[in-house]
PDB file of N, CA and C in Angstrom:
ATOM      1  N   UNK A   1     153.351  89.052  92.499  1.00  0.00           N
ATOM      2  CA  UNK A   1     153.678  88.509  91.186  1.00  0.00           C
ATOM      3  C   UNK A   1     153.112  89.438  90.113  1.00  0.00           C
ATOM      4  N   UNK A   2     153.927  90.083  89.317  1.00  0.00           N
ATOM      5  CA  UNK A   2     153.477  90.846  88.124  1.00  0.00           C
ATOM      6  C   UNK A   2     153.166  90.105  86.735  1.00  0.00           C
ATOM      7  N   UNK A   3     152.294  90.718  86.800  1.00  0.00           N
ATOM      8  CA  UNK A   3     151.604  89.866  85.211  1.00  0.00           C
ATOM      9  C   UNK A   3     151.901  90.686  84.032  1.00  0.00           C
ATOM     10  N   UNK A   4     152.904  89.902  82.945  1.00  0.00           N
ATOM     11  CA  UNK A   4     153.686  90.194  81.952  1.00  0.00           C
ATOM     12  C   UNK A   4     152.203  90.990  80.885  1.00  0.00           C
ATOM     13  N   UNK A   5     152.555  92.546  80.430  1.00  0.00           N
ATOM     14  CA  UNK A   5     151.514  92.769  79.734  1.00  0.00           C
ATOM     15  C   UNK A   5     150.954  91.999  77.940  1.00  0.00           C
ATOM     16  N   UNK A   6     151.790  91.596  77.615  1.00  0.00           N
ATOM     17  CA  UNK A   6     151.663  90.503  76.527  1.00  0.00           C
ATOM     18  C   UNK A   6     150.672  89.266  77.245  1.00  0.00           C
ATOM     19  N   UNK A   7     150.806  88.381  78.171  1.00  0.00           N
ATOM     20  CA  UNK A   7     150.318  87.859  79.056  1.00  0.00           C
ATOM     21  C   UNK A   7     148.584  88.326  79.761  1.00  0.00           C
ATOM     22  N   UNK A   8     148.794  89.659  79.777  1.00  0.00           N
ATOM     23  CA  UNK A   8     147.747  89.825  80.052  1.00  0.00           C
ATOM     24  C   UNK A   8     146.350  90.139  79.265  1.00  0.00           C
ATOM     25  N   UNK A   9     147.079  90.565  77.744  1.00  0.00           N
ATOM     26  CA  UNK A   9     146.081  90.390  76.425  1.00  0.00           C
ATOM     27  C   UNK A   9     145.526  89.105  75.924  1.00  0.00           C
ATOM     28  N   UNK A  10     146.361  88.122  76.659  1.00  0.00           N
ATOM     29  CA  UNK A  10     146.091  86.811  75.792  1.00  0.00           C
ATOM     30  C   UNK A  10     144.925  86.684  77.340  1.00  0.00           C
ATOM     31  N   UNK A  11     145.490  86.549  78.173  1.00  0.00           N
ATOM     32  CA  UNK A  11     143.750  86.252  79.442  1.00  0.00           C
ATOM     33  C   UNK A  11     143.031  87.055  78.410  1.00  0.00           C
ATOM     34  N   UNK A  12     142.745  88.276  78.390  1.00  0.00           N
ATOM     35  CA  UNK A  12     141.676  89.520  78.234  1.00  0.00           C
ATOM     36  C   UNK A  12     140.911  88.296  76.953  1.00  0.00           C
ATOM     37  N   UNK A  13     141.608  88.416  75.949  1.00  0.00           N
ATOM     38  CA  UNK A  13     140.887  87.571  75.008  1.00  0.00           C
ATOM     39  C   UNK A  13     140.456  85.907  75.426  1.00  0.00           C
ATOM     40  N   UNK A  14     141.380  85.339  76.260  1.00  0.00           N
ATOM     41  CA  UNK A  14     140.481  84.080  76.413  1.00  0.00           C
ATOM     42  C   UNK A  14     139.047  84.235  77.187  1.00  0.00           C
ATOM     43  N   UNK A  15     139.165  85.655  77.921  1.00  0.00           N
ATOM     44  CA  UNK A  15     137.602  85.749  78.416  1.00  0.00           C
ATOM     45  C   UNK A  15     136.775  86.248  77.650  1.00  0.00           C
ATOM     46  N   UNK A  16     137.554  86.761  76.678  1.00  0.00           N
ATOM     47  CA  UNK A  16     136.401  87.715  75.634  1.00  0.00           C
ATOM     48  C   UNK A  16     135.964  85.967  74.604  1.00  0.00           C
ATOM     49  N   UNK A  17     136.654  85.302  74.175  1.00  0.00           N
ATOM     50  CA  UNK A  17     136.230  84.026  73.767  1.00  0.00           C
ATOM     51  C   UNK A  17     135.398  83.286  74.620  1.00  0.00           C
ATOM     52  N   UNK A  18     135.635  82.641  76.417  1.00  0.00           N
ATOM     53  CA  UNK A  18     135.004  81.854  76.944  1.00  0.00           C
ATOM     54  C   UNK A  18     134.104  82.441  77.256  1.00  0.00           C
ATOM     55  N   UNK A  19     133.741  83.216  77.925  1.00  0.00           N
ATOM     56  CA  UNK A  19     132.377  84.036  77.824  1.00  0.00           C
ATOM     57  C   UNK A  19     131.101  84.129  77.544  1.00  0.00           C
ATOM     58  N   UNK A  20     131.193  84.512  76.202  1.00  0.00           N
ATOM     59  CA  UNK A  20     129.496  84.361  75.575  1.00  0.00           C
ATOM     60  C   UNK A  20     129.598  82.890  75.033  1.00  0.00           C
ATOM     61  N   UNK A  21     131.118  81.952  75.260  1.00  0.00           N
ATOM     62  CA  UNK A  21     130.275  80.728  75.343  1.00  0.00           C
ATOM     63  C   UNK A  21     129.891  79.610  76.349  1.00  0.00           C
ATOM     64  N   UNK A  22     130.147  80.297  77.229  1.00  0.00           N
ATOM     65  CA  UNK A  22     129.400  79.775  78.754  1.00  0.00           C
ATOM     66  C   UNK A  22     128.982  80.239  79.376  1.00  0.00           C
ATOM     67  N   UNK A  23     128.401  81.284  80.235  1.00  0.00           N
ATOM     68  CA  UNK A  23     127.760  81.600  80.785  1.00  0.00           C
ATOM     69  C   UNK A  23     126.706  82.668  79.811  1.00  0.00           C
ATOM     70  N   UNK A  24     127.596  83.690  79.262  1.00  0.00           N
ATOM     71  CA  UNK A  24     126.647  85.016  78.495  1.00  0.00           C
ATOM     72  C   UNK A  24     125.828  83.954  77.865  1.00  0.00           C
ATOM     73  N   UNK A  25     126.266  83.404  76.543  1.00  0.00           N
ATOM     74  CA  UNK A  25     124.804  82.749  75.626  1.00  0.00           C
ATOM     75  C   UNK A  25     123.883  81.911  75.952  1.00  0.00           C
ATOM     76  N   UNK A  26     123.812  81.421  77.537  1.00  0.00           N
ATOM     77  CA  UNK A  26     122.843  80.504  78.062  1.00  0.00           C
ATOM     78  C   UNK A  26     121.333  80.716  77.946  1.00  0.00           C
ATOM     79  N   UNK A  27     121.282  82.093  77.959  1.00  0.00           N
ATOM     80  CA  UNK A  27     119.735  82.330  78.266  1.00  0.00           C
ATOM     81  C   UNK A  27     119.369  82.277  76.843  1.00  0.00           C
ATOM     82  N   UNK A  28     120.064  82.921  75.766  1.00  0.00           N
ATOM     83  CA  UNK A  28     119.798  83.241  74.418  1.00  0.00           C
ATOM     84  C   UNK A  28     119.653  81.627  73.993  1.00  0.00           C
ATOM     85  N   UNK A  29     119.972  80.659  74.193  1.00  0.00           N
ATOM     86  CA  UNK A  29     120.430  79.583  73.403  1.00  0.00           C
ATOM     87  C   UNK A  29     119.451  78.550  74.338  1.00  0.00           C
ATOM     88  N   UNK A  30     118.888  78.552  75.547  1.00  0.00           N
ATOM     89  CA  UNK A  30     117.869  77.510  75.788  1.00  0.00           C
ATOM     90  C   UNK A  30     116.163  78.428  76.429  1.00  0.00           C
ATOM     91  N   UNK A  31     116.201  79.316  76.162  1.00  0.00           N
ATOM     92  CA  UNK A  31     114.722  80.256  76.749  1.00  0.00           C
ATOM     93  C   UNK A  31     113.948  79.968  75.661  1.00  0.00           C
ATOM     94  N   UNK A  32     114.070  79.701  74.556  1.00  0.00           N
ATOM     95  CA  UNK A  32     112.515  79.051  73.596  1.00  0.00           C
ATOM     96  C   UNK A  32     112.369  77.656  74.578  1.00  0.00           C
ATOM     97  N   UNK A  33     113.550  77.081  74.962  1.00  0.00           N
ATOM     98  CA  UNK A  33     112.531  75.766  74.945  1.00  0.00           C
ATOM     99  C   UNK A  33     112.546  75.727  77.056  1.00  0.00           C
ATOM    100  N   UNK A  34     112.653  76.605  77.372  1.00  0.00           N
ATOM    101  CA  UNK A  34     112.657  76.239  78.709  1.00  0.00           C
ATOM    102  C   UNK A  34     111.357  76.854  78.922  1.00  0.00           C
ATOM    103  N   UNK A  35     110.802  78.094  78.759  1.00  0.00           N
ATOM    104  CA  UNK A  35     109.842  78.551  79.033  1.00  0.00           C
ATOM    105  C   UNK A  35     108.547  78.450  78.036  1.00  0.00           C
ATOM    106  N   UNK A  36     107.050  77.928  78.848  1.00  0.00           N
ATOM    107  CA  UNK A  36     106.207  77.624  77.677  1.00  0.00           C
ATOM    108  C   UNK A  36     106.234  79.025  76.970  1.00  0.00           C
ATOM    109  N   UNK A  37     105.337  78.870  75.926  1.00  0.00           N
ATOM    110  CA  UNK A  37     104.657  80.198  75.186  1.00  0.00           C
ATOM    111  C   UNK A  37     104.467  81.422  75.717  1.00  0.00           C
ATOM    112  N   UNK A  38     103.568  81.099  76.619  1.00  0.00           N
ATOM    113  CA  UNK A  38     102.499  82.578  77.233  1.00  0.00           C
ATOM    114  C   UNK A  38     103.721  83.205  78.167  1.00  0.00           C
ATOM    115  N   UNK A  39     104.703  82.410  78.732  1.00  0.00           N
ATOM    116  CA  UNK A  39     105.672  83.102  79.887  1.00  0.00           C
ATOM    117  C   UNK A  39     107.051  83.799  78.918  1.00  0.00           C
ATOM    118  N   UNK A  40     106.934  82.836  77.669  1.00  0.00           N
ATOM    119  CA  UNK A  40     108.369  83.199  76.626  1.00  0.00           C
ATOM    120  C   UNK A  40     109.008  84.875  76.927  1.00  0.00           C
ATOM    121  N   UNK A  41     107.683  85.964  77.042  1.00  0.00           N
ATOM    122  CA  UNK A  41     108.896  87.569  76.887  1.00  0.00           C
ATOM    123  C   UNK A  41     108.825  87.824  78.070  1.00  0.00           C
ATOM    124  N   UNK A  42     108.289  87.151  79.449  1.00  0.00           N
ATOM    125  CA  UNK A  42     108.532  87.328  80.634  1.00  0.00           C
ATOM    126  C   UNK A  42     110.168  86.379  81.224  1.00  0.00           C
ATOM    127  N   UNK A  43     110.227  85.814  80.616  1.00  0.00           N
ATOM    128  CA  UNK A  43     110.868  84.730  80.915  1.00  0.00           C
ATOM    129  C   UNK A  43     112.697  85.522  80.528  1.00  0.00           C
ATOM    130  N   UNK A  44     112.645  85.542  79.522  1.00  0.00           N
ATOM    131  CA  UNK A  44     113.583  86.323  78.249  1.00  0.00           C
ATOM    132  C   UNK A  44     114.215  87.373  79.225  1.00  0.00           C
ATOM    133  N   UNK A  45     112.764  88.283  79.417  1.00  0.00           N
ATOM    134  CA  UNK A  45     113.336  89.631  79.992  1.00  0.00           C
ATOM    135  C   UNK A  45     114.457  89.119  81.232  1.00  0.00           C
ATOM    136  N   UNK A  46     113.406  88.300  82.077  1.00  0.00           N
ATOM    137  CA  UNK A  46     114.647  88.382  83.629  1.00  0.00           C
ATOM    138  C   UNK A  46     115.567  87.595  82.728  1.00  0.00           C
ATOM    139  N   UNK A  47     116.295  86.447  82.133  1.00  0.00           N
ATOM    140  CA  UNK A  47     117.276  86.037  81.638  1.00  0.00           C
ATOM    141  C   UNK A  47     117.584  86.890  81.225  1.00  0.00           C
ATOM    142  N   UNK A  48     117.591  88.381  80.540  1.00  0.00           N
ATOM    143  CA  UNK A  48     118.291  89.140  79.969  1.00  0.00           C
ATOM    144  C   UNK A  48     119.112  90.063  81.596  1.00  0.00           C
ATOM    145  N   UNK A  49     118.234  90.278  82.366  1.00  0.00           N
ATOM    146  CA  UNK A  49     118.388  91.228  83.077  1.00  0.00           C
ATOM    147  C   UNK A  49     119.382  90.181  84.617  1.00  0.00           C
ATOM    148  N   UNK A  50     118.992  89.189  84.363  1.00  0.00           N
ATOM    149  CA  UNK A  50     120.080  88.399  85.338  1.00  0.00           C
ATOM    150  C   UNK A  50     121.633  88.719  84.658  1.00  0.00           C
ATOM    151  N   UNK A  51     121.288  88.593  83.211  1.00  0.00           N
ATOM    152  CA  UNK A  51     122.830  88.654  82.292  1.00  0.00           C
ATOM    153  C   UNK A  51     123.283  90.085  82.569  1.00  0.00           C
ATOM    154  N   UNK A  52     122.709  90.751  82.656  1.00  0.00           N
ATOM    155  CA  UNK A  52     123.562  91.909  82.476  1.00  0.00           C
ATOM    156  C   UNK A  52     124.126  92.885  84.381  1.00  0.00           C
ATOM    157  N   UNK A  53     122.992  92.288  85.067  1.00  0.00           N
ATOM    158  CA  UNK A  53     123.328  91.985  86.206  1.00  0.00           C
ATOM    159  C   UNK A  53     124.456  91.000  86.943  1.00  0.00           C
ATOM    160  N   UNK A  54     124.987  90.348  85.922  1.00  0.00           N
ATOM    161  CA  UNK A  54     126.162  89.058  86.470  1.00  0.00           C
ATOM    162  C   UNK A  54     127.075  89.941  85.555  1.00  0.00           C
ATOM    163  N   UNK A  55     126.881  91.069  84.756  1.00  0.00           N
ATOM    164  CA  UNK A  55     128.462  91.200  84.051  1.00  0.00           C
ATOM    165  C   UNK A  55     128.866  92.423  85.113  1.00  0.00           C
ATOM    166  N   UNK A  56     127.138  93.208  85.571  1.00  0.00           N
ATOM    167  CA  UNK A  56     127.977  94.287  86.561  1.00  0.00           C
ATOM    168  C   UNK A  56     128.266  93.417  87.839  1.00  0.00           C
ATOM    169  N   UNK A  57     128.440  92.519  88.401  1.00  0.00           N
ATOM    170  CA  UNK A  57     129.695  91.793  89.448  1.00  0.00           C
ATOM    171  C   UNK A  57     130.362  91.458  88.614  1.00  0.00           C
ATOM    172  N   UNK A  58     130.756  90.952  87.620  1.00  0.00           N
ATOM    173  CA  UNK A  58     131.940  91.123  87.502  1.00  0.00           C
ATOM    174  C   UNK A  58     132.954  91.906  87.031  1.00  0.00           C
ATOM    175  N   UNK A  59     131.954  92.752  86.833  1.00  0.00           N
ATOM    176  CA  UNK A  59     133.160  94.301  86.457  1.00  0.00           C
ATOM    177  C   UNK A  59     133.396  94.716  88.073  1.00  0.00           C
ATOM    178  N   UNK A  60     132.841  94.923  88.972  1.00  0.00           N
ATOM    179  CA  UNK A  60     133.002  95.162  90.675  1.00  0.00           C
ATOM    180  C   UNK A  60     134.042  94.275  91.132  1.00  0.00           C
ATOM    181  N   UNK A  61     133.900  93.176  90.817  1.00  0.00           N
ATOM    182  CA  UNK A  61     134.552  91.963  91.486  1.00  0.00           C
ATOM    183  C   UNK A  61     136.121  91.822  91.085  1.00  0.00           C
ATOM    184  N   UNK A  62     135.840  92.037  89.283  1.00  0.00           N
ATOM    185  CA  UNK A  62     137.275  92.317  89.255  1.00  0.00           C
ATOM    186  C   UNK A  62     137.822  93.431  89.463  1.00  0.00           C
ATOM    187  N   UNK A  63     137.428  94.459  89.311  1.00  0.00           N
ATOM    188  CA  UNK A  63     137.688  95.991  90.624  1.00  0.00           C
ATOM    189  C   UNK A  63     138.622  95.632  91.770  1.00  0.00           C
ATOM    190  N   UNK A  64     137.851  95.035  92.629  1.00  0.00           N
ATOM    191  CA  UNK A  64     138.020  94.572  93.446  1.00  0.00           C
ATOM    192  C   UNK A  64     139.683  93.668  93.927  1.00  0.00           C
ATOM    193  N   UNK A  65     139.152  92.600  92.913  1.00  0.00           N
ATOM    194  CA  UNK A  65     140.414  91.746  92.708  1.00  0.00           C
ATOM    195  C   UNK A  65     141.813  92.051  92.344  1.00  0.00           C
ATOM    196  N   UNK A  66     141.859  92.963  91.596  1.00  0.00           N
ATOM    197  CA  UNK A  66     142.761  93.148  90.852  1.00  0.00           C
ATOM    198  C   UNK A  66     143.096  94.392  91.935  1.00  0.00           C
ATOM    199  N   UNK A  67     142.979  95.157  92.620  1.00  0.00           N
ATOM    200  CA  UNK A  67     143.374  95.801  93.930  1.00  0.00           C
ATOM    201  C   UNK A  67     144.489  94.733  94.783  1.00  0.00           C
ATOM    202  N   UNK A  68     143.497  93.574  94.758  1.00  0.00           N
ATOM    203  CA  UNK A  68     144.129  92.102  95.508  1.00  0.00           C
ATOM    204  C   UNK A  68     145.282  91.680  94.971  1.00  0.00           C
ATOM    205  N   UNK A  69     145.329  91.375  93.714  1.00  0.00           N
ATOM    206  CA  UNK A  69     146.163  90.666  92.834  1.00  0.00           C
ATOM    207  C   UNK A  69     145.623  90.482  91.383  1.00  0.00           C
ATOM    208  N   UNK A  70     146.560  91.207  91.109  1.00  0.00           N
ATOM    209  CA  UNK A  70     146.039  91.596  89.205  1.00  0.00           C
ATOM    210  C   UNK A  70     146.146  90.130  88.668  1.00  0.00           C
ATOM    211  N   UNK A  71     147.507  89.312  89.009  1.00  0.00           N
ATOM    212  CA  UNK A  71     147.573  88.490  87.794  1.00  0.00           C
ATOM    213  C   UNK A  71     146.471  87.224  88.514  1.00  0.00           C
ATOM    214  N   UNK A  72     146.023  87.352  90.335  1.00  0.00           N
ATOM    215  CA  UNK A  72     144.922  85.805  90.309  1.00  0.00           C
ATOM    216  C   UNK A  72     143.725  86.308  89.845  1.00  0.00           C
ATOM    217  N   UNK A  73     143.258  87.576  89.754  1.00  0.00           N
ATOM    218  CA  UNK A  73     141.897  88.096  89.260  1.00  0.00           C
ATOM    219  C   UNK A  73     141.650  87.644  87.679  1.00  0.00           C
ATOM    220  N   UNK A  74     142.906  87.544  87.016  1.00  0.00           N
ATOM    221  CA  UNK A  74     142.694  87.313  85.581  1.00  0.00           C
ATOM    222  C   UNK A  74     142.859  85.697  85.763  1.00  0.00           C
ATOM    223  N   UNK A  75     143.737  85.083  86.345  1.00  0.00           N
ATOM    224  CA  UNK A  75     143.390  83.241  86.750  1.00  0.00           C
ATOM    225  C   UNK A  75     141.993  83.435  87.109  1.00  0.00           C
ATOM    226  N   UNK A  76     141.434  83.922  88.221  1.00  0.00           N
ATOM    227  CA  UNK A  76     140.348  83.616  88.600  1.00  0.00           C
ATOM    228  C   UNK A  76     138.746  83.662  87.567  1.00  0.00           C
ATOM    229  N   UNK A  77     139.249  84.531  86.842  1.00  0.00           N
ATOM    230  CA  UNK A  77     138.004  84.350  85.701  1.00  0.00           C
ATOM    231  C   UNK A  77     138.363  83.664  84.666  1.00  0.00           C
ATOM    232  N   UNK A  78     140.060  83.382  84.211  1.00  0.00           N
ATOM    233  CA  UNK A  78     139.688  82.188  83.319  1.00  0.00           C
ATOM    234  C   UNK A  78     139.371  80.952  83.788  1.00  0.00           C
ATOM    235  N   UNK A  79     139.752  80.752  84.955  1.00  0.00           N
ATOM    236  CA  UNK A  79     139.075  79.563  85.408  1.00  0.00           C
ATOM    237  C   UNK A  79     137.418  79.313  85.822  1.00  0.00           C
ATOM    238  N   UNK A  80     136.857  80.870  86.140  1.00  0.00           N
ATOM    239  CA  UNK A  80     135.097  80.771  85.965  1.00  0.00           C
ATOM    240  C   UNK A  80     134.765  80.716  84.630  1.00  0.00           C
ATOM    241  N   UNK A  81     135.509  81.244  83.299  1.00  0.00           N
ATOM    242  CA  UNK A  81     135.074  81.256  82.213  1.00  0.00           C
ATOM    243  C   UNK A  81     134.903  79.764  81.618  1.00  0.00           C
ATOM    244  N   UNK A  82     136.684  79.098  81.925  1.00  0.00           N
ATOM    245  CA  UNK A  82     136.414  77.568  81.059  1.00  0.00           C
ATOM    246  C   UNK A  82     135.341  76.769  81.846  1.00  0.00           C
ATOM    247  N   UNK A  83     135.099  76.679  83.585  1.00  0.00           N
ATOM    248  CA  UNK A  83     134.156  76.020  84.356  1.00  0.00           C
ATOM    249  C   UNK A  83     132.741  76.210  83.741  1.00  0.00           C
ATOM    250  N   UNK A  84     132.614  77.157  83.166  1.00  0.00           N
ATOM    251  CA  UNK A  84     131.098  77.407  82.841  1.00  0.00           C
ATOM    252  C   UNK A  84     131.034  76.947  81.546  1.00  0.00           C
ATOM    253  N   UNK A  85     132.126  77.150  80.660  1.00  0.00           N
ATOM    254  CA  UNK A  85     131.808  76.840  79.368  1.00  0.00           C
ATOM    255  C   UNK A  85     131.700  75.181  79.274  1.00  0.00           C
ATOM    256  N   UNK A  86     132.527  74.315  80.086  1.00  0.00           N
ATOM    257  CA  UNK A  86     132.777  73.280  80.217  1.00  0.00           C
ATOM    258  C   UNK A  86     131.552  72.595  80.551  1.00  0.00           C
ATOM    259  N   UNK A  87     130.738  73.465  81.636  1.00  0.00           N
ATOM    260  CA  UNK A  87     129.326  72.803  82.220  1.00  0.00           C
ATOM    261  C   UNK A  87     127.754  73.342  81.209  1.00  0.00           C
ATOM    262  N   UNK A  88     128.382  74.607  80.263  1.00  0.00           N
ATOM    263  CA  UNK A  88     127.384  74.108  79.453  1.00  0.00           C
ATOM    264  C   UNK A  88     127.337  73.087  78.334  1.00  0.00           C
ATOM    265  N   UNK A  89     129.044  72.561  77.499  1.00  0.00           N
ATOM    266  CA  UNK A  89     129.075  71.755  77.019  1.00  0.00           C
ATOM    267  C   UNK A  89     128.147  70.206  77.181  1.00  0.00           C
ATOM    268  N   UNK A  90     128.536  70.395  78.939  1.00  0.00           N
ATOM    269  CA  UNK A  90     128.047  68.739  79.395  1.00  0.00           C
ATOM    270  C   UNK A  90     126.841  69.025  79.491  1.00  0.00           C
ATOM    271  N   UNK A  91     126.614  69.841  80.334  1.00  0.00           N
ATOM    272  CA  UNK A  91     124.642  70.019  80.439  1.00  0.00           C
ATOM    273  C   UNK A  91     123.312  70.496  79.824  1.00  0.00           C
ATOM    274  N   UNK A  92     123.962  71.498  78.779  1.00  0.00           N
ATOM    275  CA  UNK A  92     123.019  71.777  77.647  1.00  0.00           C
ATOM    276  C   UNK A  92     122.453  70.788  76.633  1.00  0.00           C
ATOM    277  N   UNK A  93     121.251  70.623  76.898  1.00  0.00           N
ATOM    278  CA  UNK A  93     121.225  69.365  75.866  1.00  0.00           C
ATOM    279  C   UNK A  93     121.554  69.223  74.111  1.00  0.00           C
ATOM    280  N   UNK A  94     121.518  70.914  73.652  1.00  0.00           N
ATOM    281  CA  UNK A  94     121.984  71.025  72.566  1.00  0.00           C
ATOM    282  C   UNK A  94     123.718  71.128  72.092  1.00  0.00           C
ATOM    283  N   UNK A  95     123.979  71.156  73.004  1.00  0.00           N
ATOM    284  CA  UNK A  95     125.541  71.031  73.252  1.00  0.00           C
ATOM    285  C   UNK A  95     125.859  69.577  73.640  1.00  0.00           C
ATOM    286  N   UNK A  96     125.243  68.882  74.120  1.00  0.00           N
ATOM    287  CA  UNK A  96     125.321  67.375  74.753  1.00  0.00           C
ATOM    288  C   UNK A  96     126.316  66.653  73.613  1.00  0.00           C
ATOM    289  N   UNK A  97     127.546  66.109  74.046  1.00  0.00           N
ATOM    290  CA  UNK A  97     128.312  64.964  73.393  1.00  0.00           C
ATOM    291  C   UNK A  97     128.657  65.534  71.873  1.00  0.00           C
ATOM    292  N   UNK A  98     128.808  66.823  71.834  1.00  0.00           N
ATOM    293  CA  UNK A  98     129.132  67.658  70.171  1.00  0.00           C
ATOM    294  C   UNK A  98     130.597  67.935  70.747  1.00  0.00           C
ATOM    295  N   UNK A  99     131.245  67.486  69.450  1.00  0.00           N
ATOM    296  CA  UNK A  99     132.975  68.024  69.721  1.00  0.00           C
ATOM    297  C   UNK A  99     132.652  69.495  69.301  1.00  0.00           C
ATOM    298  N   UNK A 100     133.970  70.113  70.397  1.00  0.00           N
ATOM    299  CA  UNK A 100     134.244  71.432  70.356  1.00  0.00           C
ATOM    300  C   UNK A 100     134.994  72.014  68.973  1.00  0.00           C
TER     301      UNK A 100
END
């Protein structure tokens, strides 16, 4: 199945939108209050370095995928993008019960 290139700008941007708001901005948006004081720039750092470690799999992964099948590699991350954004909506407590 070939994925129409008009089609494939509009994925590119729904991941460039869902993105830093579900999974990327997690660490930035709850590490003051998850970690006490004294651990705060220990804490930060690995949340920074997990983040940038989860974007190199998925630059590999979609490598990978898109070898497989271009147009489920781009399904397959909008559907990890809205899943995550969806579960920080519900589970972040600063996000808790706020319309989108």
């Amino acid at each position: 199945m070939q994925l129409q290139p008009s089609l494939k700008v509009v994925f590119i941007f729904f991941f460039l939108i869902a993105y830093p708001l579900g999974f990327s901005a997690v660490y930035i948006t709850i590490n003051c209050e998850l970690y006490p004081p004294f651990f705060l720039p220990t804490g930060c750092a690995v949340a920074a370095t997990s983040n940038l470690i989860s974007s190199i799999v998925v630059l590999f992964v979609f490598l990978y995928l898109s070898q497989w099948s271009e147009a489920g590699s781009f399904y397959l991350f909008t559907l990890f993008c809205a899943v995550g954004a969806l579960l920080v909506v519900v589970l972040v407590p600063e996000t808790k019960e706020l319309a989108c």
